[in-house]
PDB file of N, CA and C in Angstrom:
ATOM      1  N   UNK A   1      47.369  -9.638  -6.647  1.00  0.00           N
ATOM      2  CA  UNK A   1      46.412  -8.830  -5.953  1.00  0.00           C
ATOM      3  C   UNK A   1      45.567  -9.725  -5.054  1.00  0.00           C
ATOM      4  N   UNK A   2      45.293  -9.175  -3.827  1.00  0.00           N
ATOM      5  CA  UNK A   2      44.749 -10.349  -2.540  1.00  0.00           C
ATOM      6  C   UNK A   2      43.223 -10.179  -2.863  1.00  0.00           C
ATOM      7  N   UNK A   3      42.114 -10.883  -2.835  1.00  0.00           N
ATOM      8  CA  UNK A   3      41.282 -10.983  -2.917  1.00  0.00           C
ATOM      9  C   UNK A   3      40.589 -10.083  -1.413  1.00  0.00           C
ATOM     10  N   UNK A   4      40.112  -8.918  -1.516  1.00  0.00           N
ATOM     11  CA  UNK A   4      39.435  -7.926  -0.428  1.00  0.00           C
ATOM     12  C   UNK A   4      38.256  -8.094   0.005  1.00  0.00           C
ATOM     13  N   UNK A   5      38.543  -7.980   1.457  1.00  0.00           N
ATOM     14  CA  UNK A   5      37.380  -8.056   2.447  1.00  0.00           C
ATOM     15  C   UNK A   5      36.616  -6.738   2.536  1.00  0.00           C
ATOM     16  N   UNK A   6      35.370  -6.989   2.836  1.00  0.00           N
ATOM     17  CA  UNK A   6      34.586  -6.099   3.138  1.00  0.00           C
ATOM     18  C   UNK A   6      35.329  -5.157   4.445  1.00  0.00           C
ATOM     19  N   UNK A   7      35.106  -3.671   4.361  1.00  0.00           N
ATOM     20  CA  UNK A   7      35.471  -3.160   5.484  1.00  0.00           C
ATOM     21  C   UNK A   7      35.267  -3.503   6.680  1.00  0.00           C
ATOM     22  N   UNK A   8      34.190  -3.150   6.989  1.00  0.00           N
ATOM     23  CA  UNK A   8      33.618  -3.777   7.996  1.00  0.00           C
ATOM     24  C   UNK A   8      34.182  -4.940   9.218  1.00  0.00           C
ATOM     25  N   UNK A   9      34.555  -6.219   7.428  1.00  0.00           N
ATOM     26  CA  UNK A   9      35.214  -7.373   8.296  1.00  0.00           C
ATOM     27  C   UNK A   9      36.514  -7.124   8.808  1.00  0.00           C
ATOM     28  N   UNK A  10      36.742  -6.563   7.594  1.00  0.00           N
ATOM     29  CA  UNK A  10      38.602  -6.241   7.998  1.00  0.00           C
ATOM     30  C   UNK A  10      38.956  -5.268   9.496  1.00  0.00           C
ATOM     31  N   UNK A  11      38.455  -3.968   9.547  1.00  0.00           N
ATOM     32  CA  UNK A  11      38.362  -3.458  10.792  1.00  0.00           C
ATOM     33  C   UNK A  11      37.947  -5.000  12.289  1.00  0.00           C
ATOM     34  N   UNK A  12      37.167  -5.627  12.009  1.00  0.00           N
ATOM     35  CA  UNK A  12      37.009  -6.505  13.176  1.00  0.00           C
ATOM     36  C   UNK A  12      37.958  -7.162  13.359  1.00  0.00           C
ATOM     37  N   UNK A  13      38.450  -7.757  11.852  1.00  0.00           N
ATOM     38  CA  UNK A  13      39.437  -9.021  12.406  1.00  0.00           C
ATOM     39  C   UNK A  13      40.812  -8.035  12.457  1.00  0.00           C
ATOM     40  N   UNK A  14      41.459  -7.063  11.893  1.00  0.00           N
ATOM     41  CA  UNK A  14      42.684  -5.985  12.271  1.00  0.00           C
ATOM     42  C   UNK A  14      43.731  -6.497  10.494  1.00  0.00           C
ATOM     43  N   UNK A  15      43.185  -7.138   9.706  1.00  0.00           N
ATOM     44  CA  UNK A  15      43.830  -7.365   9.017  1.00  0.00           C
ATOM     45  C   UNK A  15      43.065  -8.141   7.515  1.00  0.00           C
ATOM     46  N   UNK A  16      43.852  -8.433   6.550  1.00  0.00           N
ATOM     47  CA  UNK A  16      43.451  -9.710   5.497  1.00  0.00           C
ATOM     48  C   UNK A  16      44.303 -10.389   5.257  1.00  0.00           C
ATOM     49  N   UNK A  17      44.079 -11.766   5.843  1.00  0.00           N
ATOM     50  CA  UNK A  17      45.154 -12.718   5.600  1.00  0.00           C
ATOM     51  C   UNK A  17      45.820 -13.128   3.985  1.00  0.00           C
ATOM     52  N   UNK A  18      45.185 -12.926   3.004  1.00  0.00           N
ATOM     53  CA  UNK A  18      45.170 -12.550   1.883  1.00  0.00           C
ATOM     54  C   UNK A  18      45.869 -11.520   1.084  1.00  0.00           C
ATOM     55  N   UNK A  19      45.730 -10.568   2.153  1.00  0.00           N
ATOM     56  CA  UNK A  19      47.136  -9.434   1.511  1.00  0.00           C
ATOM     57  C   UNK A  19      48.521  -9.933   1.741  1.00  0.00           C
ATOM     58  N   UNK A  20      49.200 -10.785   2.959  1.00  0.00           N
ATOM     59  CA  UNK A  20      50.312 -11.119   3.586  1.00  0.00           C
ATOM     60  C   UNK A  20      50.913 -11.926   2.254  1.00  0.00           C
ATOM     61  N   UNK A  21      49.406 -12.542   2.113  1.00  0.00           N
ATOM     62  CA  UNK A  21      50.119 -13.688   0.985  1.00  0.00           C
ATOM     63  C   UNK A  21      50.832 -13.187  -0.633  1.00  0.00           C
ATOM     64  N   UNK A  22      49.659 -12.197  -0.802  1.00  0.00           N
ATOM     65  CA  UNK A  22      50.100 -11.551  -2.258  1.00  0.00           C
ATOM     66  C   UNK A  22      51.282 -10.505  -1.933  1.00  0.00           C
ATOM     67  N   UNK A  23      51.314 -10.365  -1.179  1.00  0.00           N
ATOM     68  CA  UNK A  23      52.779  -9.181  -0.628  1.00  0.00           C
ATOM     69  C   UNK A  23      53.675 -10.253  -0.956  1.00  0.00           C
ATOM     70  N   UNK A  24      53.723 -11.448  -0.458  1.00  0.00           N
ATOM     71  CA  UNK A  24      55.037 -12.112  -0.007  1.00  0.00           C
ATOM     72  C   UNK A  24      55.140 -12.882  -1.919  1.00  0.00           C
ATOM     73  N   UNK A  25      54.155 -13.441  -2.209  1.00  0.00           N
ATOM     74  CA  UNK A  25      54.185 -13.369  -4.155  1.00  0.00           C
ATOM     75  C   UNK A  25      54.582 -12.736  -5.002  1.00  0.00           C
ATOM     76  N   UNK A  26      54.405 -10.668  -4.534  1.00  0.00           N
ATOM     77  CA  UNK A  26      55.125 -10.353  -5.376  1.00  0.00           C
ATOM     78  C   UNK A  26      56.404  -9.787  -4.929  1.00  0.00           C
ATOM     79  N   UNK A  27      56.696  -9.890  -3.749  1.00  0.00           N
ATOM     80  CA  UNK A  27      58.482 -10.016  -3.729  1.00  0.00           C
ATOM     81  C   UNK A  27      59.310 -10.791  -4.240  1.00  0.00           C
ATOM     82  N   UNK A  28      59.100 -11.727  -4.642  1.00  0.00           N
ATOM     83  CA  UNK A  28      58.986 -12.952  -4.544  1.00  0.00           C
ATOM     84  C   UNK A  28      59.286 -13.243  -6.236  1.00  0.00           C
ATOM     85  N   UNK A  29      58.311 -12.714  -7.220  1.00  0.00           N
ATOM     86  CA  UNK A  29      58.319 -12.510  -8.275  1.00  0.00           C
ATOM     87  C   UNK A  29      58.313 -10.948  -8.802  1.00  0.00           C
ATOM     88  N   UNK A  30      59.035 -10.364  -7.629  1.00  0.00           N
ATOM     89  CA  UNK A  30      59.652  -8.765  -8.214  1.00  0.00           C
ATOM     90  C   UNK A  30      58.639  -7.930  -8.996  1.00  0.00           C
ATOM     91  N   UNK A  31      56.918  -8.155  -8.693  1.00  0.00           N
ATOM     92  CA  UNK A  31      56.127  -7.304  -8.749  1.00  0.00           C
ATOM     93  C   UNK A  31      55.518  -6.548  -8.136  1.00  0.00           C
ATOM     94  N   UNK A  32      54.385  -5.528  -8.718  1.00  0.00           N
ATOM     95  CA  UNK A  32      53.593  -4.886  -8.088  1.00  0.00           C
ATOM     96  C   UNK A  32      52.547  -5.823  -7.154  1.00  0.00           C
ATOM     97  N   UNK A  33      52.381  -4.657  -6.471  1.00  0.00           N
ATOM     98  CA  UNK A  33      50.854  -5.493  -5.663  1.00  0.00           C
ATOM     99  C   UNK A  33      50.270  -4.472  -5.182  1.00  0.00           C
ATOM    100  N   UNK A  34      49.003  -4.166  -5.257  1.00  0.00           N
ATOM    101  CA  UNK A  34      47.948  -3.597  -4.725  1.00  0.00           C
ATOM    102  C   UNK A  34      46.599  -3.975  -4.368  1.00  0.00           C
ATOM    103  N   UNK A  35      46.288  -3.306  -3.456  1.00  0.00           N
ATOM    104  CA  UNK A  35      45.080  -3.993  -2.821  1.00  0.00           C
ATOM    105  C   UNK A  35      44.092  -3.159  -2.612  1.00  0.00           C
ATOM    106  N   UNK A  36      44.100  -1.951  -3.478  1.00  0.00           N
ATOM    107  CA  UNK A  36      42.906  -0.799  -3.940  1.00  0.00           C
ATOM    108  C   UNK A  36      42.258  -0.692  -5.078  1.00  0.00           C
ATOM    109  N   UNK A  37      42.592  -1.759  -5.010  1.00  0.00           N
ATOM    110  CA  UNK A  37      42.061  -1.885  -6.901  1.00  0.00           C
ATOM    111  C   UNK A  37      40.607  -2.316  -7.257  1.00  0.00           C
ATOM    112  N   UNK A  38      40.204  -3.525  -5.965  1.00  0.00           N
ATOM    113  CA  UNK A  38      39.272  -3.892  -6.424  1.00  0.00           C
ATOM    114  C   UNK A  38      38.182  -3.868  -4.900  1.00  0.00           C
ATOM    115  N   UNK A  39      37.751  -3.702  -5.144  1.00  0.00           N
ATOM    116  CA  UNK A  39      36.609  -3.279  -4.137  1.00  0.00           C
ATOM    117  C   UNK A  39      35.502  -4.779  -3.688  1.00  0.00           C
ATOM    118  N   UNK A  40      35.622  -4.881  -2.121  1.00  0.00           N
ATOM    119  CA  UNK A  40      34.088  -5.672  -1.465  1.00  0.00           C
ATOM    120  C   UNK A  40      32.823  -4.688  -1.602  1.00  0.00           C
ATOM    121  N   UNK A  41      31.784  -4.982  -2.359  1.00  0.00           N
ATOM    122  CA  UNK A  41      30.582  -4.133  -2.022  1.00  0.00           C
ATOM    123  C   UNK A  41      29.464  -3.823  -0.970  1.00  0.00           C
ATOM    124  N   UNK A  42      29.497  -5.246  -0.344  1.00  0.00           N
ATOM    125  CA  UNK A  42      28.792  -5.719   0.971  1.00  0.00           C
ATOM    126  C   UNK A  42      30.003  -6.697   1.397  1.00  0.00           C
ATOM    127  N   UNK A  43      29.028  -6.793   2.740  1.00  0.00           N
ATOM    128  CA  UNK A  43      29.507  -7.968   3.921  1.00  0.00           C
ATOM    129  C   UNK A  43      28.480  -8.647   3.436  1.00  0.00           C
ATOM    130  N   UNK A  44      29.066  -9.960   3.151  1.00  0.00           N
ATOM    131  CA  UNK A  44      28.177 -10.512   2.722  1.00  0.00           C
ATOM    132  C   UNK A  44      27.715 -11.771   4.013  1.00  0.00           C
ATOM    133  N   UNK A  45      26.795 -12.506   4.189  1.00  0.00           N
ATOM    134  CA  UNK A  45      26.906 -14.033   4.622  1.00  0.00           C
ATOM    135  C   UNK A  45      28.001 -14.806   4.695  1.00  0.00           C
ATOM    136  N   UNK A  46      28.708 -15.846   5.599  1.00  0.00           N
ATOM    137  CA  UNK A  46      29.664 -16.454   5.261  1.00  0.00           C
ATOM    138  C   UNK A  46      29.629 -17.706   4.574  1.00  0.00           C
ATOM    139  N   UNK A  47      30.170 -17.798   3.962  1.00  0.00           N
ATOM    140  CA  UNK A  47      30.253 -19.130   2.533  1.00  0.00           C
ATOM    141  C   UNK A  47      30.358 -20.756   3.462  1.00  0.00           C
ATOM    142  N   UNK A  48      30.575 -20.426   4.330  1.00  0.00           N
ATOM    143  CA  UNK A  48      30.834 -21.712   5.816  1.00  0.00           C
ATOM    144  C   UNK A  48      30.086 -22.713   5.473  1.00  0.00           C
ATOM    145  N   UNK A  49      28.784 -22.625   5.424  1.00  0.00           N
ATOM    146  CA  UNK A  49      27.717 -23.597   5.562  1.00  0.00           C
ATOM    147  C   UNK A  49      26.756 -23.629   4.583  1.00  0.00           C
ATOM    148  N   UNK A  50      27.156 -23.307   3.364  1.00  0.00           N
ATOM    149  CA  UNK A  50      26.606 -22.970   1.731  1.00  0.00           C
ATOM    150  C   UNK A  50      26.979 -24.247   1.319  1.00  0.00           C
ATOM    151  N   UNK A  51      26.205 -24.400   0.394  1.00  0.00           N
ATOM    152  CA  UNK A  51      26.467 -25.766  -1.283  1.00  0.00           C
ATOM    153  C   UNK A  51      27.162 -24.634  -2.104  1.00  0.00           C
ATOM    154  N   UNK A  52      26.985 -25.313  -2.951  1.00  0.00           N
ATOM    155  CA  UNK A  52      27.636 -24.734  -4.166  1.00  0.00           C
ATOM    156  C   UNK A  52      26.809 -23.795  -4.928  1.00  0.00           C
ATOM    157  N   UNK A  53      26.128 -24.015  -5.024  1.00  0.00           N
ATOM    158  CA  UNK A  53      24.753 -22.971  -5.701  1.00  0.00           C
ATOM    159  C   UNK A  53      24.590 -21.689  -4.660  1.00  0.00           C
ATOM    160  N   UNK A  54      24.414 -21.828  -3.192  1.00  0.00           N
ATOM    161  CA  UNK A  54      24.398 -20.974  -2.597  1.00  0.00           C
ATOM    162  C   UNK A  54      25.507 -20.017  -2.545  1.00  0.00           C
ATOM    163  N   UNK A  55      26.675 -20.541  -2.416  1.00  0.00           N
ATOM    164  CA  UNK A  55      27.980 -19.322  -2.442  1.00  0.00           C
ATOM    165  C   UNK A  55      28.306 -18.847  -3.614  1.00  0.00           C
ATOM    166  N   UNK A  56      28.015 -19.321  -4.991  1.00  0.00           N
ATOM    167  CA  UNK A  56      27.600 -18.756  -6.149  1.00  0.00           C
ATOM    168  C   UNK A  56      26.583 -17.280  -5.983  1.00  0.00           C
ATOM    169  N   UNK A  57      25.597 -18.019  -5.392  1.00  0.00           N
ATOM    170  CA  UNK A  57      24.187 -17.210  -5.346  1.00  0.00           C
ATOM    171  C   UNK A  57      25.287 -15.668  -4.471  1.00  0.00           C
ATOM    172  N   UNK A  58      25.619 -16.413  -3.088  1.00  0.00           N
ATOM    173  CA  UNK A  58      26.157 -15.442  -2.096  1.00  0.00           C
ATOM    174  C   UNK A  58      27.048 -14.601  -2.706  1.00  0.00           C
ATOM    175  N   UNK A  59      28.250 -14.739  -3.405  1.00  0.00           N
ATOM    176  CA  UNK A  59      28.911 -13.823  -3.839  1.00  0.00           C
ATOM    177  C   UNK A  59      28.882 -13.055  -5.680  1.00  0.00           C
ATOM    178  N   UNK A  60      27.627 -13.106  -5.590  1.00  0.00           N
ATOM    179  CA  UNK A  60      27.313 -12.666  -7.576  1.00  0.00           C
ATOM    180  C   UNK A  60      27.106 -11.147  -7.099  1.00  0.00           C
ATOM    181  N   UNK A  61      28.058 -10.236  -8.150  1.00  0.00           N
ATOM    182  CA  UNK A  61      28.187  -8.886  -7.871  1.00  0.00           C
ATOM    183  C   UNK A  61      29.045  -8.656  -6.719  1.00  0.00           C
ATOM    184  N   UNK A  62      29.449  -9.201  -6.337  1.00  0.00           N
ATOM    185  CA  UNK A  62      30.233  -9.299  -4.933  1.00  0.00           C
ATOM    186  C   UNK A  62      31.652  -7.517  -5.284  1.00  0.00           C
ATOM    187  N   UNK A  63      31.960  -7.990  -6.026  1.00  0.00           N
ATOM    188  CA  UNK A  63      32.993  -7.448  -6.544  1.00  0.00           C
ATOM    189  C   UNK A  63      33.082  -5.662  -7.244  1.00  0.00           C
ATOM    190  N   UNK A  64      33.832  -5.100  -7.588  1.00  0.00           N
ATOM    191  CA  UNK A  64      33.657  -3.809  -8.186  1.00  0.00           C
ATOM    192  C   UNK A  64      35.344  -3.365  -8.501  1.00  0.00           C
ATOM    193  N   UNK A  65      35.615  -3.001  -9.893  1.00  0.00           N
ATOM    194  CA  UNK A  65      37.172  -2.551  -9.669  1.00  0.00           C
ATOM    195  C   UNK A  65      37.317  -1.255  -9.698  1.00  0.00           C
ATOM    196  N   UNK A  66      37.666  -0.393  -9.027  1.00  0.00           N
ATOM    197  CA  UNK A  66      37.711   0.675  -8.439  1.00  0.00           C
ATOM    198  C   UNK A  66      38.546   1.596  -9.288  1.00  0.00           C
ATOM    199  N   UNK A  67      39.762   0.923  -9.279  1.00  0.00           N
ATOM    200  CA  UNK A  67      40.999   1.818 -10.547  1.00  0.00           C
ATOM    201  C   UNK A  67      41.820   1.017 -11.960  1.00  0.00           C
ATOM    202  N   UNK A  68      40.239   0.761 -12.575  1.00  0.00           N
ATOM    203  CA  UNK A  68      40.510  -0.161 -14.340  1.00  0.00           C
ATOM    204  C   UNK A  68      41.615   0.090 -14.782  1.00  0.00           C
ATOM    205  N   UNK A  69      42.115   1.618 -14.346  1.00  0.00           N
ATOM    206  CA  UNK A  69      43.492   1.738 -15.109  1.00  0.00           C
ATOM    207  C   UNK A  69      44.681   1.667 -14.827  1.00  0.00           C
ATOM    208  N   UNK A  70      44.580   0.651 -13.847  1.00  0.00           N
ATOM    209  CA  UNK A  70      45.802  -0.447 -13.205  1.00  0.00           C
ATOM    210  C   UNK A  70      45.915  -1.711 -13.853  1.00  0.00           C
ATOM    211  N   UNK A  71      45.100  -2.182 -13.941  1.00  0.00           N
ATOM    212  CA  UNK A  71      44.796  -3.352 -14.607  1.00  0.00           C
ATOM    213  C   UNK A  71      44.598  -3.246 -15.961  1.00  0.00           C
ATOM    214  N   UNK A  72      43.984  -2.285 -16.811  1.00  0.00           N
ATOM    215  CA  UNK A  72      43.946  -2.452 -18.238  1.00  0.00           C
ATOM    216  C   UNK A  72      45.279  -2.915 -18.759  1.00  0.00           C
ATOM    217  N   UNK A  73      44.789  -3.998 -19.451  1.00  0.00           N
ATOM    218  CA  UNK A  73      46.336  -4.560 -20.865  1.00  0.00           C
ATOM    219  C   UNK A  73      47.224  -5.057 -19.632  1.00  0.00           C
ATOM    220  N   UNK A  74      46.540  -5.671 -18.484  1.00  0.00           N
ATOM    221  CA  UNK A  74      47.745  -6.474 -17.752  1.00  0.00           C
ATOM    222  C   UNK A  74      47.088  -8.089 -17.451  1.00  0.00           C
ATOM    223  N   UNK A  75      47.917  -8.745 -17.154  1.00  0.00           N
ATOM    224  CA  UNK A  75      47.627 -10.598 -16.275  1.00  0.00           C
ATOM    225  C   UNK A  75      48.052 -10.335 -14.624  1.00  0.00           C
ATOM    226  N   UNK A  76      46.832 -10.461 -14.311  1.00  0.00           N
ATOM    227  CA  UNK A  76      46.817 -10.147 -13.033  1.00  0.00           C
ATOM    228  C   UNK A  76      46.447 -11.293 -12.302  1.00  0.00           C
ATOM    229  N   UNK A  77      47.567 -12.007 -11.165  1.00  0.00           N
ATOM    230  CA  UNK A  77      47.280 -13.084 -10.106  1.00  0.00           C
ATOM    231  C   UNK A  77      46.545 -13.019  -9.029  1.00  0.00           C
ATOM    232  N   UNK A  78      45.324 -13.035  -8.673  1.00  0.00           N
ATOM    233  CA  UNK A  78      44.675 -13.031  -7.834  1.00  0.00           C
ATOM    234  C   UNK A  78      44.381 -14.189  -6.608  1.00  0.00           C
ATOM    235  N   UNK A  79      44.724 -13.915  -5.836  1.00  0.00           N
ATOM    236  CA  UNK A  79      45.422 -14.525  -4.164  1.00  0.00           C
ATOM    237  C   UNK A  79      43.862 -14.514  -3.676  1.00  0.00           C
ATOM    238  N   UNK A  80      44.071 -15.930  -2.782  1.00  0.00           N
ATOM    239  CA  UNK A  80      43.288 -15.953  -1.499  1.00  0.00           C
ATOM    240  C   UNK A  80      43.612 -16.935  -0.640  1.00  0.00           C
ATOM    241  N   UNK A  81      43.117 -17.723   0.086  1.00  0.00           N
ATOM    242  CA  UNK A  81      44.152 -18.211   1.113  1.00  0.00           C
ATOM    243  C   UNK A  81      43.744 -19.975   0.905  1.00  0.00           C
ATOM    244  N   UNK A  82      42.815 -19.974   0.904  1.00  0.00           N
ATOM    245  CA  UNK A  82      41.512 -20.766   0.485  1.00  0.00           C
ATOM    246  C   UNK A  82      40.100 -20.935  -0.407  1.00  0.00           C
ATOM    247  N   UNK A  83      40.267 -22.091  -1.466  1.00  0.00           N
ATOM    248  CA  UNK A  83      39.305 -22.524  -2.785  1.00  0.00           C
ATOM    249  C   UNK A  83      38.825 -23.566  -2.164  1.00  0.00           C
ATOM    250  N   UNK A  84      37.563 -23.200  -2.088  1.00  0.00           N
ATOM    251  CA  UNK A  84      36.605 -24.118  -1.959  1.00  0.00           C
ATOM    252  C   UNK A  84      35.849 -24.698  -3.088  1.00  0.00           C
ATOM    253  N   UNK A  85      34.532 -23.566  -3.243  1.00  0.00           N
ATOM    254  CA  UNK A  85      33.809 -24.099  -5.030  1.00  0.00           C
ATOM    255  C   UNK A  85      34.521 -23.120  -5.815  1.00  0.00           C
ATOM    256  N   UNK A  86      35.166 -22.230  -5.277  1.00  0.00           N
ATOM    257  CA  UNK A  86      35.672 -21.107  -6.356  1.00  0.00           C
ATOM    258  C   UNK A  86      35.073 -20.312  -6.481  1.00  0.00           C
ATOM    259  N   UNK A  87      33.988 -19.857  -6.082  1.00  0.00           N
ATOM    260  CA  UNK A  87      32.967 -18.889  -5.857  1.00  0.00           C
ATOM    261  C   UNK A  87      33.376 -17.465  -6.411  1.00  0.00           C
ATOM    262  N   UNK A  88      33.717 -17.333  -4.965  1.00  0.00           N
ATOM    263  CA  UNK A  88      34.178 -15.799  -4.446  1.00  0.00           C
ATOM    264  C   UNK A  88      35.221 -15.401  -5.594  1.00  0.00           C
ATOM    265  N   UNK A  89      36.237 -16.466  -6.042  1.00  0.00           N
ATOM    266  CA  UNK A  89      37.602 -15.984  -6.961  1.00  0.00           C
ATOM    267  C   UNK A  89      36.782 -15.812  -8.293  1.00  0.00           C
ATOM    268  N   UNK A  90      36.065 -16.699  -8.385  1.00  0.00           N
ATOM    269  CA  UNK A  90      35.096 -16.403  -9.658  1.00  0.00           C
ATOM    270  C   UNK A  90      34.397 -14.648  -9.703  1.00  0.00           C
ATOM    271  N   UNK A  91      33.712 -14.509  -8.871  1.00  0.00           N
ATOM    272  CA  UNK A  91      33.665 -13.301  -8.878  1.00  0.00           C
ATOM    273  C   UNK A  91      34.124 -12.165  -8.552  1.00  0.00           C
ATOM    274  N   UNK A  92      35.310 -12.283  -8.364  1.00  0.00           N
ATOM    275  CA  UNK A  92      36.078 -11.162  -7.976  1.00  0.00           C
ATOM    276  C   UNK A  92      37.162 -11.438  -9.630  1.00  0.00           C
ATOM    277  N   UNK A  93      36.984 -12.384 -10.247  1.00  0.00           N
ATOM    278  CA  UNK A  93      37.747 -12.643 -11.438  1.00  0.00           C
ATOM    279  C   UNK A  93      36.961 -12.128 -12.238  1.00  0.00           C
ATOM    280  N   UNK A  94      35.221 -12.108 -12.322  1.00  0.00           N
ATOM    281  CA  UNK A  94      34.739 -11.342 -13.478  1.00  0.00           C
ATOM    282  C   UNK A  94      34.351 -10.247 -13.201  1.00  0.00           C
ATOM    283  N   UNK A  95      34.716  -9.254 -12.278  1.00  0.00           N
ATOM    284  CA  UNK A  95      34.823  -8.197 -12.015  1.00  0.00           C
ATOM    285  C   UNK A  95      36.294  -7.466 -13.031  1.00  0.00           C
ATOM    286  N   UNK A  96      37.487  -8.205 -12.535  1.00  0.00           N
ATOM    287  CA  UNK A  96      38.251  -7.681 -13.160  1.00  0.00           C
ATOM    288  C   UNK A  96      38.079  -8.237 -14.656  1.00  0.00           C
ATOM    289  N   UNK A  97      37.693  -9.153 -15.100  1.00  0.00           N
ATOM    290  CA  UNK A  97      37.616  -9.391 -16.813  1.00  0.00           C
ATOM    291  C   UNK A  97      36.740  -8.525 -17.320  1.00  0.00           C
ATOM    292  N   UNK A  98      36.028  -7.510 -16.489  1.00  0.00           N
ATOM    293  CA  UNK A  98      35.547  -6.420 -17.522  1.00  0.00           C
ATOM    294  C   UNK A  98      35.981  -5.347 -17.954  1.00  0.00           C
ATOM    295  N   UNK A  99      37.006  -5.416 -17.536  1.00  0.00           N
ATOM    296  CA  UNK A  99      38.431  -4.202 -17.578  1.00  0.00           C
ATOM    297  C   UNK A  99      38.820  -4.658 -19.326  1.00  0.00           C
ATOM    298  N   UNK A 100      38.776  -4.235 -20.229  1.00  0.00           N
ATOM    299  CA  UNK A 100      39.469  -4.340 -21.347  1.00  0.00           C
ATOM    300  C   UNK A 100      41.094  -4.860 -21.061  1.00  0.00           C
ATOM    301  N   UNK A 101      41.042  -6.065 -21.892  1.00  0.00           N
ATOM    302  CA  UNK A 101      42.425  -6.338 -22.055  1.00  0.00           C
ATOM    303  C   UNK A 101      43.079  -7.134 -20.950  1.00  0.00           C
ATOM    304  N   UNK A 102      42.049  -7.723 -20.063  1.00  0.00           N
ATOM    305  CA  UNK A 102      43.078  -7.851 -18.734  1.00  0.00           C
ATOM    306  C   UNK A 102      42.838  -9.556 -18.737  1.00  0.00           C
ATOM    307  N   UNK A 103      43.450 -10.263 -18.019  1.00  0.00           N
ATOM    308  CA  UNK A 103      43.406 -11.457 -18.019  1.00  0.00           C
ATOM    309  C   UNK A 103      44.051 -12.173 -16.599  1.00  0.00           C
ATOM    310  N   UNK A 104      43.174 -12.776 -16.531  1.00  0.00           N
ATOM    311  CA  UNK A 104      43.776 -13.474 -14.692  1.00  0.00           C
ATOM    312  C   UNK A 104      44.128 -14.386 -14.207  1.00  0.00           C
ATOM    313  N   UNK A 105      44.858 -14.913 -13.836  1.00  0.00           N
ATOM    314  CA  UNK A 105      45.047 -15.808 -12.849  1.00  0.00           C
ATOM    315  C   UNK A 105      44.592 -16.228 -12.092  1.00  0.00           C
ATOM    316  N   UNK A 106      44.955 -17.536 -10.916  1.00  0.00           N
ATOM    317  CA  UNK A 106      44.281 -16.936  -9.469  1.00  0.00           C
ATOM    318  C   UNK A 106      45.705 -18.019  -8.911  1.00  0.00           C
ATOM    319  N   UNK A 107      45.878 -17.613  -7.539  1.00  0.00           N
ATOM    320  CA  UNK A 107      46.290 -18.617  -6.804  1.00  0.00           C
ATOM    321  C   UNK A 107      46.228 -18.544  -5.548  1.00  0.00           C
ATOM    322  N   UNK A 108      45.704 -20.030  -4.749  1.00  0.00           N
ATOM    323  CA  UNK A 108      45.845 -20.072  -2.988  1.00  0.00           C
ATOM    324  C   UNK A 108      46.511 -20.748  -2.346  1.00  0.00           C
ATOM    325  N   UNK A 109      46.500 -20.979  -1.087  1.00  0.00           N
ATOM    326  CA  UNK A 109      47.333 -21.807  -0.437  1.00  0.00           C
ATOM    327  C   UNK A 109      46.485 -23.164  -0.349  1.00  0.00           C
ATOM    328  N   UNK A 110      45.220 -23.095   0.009  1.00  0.00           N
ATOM    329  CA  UNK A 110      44.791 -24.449  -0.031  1.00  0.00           C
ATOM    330  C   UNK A 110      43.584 -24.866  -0.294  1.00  0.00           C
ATOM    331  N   UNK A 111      43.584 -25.852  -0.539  1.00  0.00           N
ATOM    332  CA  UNK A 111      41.851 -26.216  -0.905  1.00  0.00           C
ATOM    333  C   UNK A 111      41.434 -27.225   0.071  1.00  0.00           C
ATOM    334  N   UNK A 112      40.205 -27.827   0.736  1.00  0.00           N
ATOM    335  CA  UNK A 112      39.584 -28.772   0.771  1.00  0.00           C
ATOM    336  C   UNK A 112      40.066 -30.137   0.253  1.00  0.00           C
ATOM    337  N   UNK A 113      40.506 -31.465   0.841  1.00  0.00           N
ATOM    338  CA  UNK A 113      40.324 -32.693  -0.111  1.00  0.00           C
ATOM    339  C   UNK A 113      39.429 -33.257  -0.628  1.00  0.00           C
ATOM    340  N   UNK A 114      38.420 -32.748   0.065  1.00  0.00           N
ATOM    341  CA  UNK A 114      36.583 -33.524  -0.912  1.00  0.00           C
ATOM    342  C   UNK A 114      36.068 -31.917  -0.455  1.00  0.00           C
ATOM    343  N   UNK A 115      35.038 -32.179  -1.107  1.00  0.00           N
ATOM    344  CA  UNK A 115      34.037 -30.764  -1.029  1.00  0.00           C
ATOM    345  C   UNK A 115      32.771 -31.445  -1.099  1.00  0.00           C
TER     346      UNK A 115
END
């Protein structure tokens, strides 16, 4: 499951680079994928020019899962394109760990060499 942009952003930029990736993961590994599951609540600030405390701060509550009963009693891989402090995956990860039973993953394409 791709880690979701706020509407807002997504209408500007025409897409989420983030969905391409978890599409092409679960062909890939002959699963599901959906990307209604979990909900952006705001547009938030961009994490660009944050420490670590701040993009913590920036994305707490960030998250909301929309249809628990996709995810209940499953391990769900959660995609993004780029890990920085882990922020954002952090909270879009304890969004879904309040779903009974569910347990997550995460994976991206790249990180930072120093942070």
């Amino acid at each position: 499951m791709p880690v979701p942009l706020h509407a807002t952003r997504l209408k500007s930029r025409g897409f989420n680079q983030c969905d391409f990736i978890a599409s092409g993961i679960s062909a890939a590994m002959d699963k599901s994928n959906n990307n209604r599951i979990v909900k952006r609540l705001r547009a938030n600030e961009t994490q660009t020019k944050k420490g670590r405390y701040e993009r913590w701060i920036n994305v707490k509550e960030l998250f909301r899962v929309e249809e628990p009963q996709f995810v209940m009693g499953k391990h769900v891989l959660l995609v993004d394109d780029v890990v920085t402090t882990g922020a954002k995956l952090e909270a879009c990860a304890d969004a879904l760990l309040q779903v009974p039973d569910t347990k997550v993953s995460v994976a991206t394409l790249a990180c930072p060499s120093t942070y």
